[in-house]
C-alpha atoms as a PDB file:
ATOM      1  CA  UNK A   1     -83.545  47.886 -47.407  1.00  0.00           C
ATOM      2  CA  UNK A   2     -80.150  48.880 -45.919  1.00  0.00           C
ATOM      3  CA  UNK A   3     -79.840  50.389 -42.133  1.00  0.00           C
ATOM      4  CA  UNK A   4     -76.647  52.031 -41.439  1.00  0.00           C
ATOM      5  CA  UNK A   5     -76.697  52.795 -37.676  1.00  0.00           C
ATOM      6  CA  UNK A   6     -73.930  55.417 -37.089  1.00  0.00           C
ATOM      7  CA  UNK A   7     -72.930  57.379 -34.083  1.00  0.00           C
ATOM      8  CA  UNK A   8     -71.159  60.976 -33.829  1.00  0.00           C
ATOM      9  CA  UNK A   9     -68.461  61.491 -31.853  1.00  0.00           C
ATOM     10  CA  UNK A  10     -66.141  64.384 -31.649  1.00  0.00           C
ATOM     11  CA  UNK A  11     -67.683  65.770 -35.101  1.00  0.00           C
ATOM     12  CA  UNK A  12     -67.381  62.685 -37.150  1.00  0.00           C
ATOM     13  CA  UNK A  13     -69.648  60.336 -38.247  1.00  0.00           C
ATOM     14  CA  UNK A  14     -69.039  56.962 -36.579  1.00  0.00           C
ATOM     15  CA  UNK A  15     -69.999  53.177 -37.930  1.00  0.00           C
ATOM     16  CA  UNK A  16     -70.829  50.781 -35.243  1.00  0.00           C
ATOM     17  CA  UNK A  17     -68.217  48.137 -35.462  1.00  0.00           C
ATOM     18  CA  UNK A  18     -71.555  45.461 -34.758  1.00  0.00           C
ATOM     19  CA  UNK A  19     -72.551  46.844 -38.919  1.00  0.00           C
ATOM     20  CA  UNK A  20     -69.164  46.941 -40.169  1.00  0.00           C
ATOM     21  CA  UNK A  21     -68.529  43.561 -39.216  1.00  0.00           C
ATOM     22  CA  UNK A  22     -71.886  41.649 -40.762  1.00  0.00           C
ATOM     23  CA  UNK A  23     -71.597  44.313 -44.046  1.00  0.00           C
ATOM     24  CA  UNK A  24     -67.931  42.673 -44.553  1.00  0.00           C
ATOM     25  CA  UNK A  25     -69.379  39.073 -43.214  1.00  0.00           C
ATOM     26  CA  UNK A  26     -72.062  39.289 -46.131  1.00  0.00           C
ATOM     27  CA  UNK A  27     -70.013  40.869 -48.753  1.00  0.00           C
ATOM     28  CA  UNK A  28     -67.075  38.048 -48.218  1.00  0.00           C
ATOM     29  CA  UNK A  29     -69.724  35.070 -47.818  1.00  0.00           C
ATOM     30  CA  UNK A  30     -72.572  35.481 -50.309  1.00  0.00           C
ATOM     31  CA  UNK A  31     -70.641  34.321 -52.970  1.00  0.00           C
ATOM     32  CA  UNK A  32     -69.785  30.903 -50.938  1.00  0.00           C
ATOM     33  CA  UNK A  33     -73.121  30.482 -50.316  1.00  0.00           C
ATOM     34  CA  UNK A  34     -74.667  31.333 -53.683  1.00  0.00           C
ATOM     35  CA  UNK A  35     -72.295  28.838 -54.804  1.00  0.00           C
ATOM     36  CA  UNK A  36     -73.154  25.939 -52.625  1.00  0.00           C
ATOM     37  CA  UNK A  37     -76.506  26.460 -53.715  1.00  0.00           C
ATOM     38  CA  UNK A  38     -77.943  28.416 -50.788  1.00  0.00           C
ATOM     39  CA  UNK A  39     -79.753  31.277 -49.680  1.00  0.00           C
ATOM     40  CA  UNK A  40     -78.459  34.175 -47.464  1.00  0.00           C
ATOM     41  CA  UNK A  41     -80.703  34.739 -44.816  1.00  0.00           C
ATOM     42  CA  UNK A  42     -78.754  36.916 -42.422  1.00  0.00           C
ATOM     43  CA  UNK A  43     -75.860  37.845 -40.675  1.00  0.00           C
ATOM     44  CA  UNK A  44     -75.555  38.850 -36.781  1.00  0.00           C
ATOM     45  CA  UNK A  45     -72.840  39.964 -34.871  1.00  0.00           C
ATOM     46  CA  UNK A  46     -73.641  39.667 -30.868  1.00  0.00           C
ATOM     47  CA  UNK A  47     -72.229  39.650 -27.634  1.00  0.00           C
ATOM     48  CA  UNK A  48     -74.241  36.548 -25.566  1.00  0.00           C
ATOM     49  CA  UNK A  49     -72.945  35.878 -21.810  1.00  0.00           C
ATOM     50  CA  UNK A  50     -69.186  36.803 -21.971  1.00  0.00           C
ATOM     51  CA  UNK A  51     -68.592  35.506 -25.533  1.00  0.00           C
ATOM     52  CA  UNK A  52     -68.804  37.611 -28.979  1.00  0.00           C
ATOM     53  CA  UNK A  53     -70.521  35.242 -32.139  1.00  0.00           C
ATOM     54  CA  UNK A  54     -70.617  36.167 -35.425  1.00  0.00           C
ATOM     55  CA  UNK A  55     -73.637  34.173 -36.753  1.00  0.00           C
ATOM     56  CA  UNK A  56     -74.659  32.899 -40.358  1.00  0.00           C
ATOM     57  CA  UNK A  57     -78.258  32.263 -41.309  1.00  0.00           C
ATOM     58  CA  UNK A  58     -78.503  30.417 -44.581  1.00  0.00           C
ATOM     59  CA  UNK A  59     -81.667  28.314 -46.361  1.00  0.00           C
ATOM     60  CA  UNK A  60     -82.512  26.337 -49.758  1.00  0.00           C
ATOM     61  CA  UNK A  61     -85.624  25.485 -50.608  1.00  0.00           C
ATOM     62  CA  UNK A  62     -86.549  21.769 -48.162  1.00  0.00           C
ATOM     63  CA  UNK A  63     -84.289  23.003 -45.060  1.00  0.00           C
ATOM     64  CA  UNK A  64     -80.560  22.883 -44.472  1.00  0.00           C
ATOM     65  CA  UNK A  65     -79.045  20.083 -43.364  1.00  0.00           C
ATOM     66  CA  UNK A  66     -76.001  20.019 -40.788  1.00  0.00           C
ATOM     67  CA  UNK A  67     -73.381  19.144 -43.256  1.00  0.00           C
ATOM     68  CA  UNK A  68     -75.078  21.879 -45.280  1.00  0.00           C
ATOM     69  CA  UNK A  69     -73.865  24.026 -42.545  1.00  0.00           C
ATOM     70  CA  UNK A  70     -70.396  22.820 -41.957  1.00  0.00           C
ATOM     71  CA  UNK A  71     -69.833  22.981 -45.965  1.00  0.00           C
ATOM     72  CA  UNK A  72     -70.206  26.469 -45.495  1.00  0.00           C
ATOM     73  CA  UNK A  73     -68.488  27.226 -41.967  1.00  0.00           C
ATOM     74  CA  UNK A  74     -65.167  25.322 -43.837  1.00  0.00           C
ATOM     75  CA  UNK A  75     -64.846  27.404 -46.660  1.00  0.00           C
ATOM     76  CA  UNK A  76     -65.752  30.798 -44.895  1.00  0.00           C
ATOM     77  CA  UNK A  77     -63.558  29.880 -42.139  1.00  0.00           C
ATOM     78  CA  UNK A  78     -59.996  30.058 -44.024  1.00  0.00           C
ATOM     79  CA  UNK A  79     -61.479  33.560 -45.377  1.00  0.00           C
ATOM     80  CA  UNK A  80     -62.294  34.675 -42.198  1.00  0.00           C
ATOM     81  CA  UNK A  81     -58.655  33.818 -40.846  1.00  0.00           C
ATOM     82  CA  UNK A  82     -56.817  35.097 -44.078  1.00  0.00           C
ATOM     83  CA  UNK A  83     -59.041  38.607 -43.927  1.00  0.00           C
ATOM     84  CA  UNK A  84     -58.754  39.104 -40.526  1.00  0.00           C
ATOM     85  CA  UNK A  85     -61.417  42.186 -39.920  1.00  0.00           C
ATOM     86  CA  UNK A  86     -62.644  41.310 -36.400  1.00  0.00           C
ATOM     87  CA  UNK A  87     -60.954  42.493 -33.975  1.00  0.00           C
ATOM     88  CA  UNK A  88     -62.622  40.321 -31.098  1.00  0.00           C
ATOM     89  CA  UNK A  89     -62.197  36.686 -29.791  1.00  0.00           C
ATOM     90  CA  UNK A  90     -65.662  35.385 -31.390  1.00  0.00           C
ATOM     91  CA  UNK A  91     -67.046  31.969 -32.456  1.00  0.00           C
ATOM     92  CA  UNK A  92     -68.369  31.797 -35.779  1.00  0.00           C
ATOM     93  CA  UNK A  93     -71.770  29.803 -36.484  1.00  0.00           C
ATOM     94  CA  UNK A  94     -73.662  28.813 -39.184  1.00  0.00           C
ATOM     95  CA  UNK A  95     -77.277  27.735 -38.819  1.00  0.00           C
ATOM     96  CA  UNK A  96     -80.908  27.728 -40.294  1.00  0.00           C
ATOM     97  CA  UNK A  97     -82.726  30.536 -39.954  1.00  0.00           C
ATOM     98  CA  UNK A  98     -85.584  28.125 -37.811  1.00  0.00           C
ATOM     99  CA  UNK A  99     -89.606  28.446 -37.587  1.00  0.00           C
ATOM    100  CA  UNK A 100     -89.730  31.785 -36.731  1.00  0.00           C
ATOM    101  CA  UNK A 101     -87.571  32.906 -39.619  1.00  0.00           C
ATOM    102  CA  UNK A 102     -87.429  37.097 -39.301  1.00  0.00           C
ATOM    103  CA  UNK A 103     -88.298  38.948 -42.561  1.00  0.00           C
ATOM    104  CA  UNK A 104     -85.563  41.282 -42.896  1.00  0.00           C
ATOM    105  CA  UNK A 105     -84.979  41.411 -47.097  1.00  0.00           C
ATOM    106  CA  UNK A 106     -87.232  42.266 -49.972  1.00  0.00           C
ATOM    107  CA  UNK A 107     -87.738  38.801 -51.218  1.00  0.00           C
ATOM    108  CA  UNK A 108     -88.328  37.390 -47.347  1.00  0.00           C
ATOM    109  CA  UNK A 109     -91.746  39.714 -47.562  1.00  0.00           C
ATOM    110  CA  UNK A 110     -92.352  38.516 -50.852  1.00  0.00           C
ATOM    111  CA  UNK A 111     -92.074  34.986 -50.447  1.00  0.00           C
ATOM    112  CA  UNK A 112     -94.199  35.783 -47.106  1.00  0.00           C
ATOM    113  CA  UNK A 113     -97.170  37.041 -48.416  1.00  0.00           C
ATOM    114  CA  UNK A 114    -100.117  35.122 -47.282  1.00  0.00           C
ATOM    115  CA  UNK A 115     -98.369  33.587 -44.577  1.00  0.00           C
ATOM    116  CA  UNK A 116     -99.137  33.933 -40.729  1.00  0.00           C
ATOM    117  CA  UNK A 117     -96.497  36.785 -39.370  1.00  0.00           C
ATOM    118  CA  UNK A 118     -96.150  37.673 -35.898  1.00  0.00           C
ATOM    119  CA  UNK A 119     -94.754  41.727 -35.943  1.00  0.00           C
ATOM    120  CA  UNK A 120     -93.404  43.419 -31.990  1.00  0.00           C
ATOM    121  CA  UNK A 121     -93.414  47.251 -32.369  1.00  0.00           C
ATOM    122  CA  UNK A 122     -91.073  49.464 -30.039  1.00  0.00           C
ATOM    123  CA  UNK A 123     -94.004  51.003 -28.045  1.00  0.00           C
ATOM    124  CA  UNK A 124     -97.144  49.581 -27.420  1.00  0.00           C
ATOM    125  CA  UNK A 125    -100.121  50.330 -30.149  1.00  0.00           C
ATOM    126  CA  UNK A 126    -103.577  50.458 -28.985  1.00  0.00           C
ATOM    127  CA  UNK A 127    -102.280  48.624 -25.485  1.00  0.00           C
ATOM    128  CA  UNK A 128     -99.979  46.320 -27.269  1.00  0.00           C
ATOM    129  CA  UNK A 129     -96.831  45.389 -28.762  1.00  0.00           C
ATOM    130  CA  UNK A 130     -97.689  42.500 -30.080  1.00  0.00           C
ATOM    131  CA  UNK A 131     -99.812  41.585 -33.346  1.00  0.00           C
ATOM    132  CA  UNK A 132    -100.376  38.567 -35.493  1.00  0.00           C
ATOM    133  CA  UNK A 133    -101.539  38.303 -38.723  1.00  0.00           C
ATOM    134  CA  UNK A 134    -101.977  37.441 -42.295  1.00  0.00           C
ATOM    135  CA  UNK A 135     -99.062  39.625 -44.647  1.00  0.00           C
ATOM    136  CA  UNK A 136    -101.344  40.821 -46.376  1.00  0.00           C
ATOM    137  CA  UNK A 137     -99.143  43.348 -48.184  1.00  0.00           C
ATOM    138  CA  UNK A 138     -95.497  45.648 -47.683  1.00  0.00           C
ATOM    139  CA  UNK A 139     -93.862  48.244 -49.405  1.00  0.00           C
ATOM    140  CA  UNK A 140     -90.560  49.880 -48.067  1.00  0.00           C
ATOM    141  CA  UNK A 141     -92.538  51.928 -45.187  1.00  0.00           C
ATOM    142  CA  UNK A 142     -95.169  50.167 -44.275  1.00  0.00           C
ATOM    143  CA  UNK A 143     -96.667  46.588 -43.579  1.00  0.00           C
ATOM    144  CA  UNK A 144    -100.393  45.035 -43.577  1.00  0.00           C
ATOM    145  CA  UNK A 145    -101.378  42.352 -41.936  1.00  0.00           C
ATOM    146  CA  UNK A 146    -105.210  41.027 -41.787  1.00  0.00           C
ATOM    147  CA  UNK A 147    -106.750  39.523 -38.705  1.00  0.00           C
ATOM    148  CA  UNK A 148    -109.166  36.835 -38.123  1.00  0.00           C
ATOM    149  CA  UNK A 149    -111.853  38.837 -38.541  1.00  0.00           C
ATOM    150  CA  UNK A 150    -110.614  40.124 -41.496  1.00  0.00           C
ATOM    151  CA  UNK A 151    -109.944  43.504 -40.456  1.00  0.00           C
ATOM    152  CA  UNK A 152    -106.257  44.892 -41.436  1.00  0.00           C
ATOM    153  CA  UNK A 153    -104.216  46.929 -39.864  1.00  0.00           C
ATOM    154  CA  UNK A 154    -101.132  48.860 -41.333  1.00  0.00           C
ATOM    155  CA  UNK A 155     -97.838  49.610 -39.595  1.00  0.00           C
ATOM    156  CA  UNK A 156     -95.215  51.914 -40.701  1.00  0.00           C
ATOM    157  CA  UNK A 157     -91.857  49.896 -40.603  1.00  0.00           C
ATOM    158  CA  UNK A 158     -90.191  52.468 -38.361  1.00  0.00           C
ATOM    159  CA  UNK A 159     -92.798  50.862 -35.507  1.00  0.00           C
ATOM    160  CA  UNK A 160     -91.500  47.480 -35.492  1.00  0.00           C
ATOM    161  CA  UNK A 161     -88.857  46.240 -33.737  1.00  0.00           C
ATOM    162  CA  UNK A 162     -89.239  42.489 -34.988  1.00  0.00           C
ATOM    163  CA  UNK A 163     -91.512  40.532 -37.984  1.00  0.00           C
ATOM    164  CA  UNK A 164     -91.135  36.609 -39.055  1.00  0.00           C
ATOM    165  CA  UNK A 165     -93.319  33.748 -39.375  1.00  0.00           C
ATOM    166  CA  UNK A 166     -95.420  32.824 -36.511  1.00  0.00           C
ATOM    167  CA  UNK A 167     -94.777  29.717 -35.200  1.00  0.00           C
ATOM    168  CA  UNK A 168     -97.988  27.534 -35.274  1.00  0.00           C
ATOM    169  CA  UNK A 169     -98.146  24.921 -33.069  1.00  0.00           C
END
């Protein structure tokens, strides 16, 4: 699923410069990536504190290591200085995606199903915003997730604000 967010301003259609940036990040790094052997989890561009980062979120099947990482920040980082695009001071990372991994692609649900998720909607639903579950099943609008009691609720995608793995401790 692809989510353009777009602004208009003075009769044209505007691009936030937040999705241009991690469309051109992903475009110029999946094939680095794909190479080493790796998955593409995500891409974020955020401001934290003062500072702009431009974050990678990569995984292969049993983790990724550090040097895993730094493979990949090496080779994207002569890219990212030849290209150019951002127009920002930033610092560029490359991590795991971590426990709570958010489900964000096609084949994150997939390989989800079964597995304990933890979904925050926008506005509360019945009192709350927060639900955990089985994935039970997805399609592009809507996920369902089965409780304890193995009741199931369904949520159109538009609701939620956030889905990954719960973290189990």
């Amino acid at each position: 699923m692809f989510t353009l967010i777009c602004w208009y301003k003075k009769g044209r259609l505007t691009v936030s410069k937040r999705e241009v940036y991690e469309q051109k990040t992903e475009e110029l790094l999946l094939p680095i990536v794909e190479s080493n052997g790796f998955e593409l989890v995500d891409v974020e561009y955020v401001k934290e504190g003062g500072n702009w980062y431009l974050r990678a979120y990569i995984d292969k099947p049993g983790g990724i290591s550090v040097d895993d990482c730094e493979v990949v920040s090496r080779a994207f980082s002569d890219i990212l200085d030849e290209k150019d695009y951002i127009e920002d001071t930033y610092i560029f990372e490359v991590s795991s995606p971590g426990l709570g991994r958010p489900l964000k692609k096609e084949k994150d649900f997939a390989r989800s199903i079964g597995e304990e998720v933890e979904i925050r909607t926008y506005r509360a639903i019945d009192r709350q915003k927060e639900f955990i579950g089985i994935l039970k099943e997805y399609d592009q609008d809507t996920v369902t997730i089965e409780y304890e009691d193995e009741t199931t609720k369904t949520f159109e995608r538009s609701e939620i604000a956030l889905i990954r793995l719960a973290l189990d401790f």
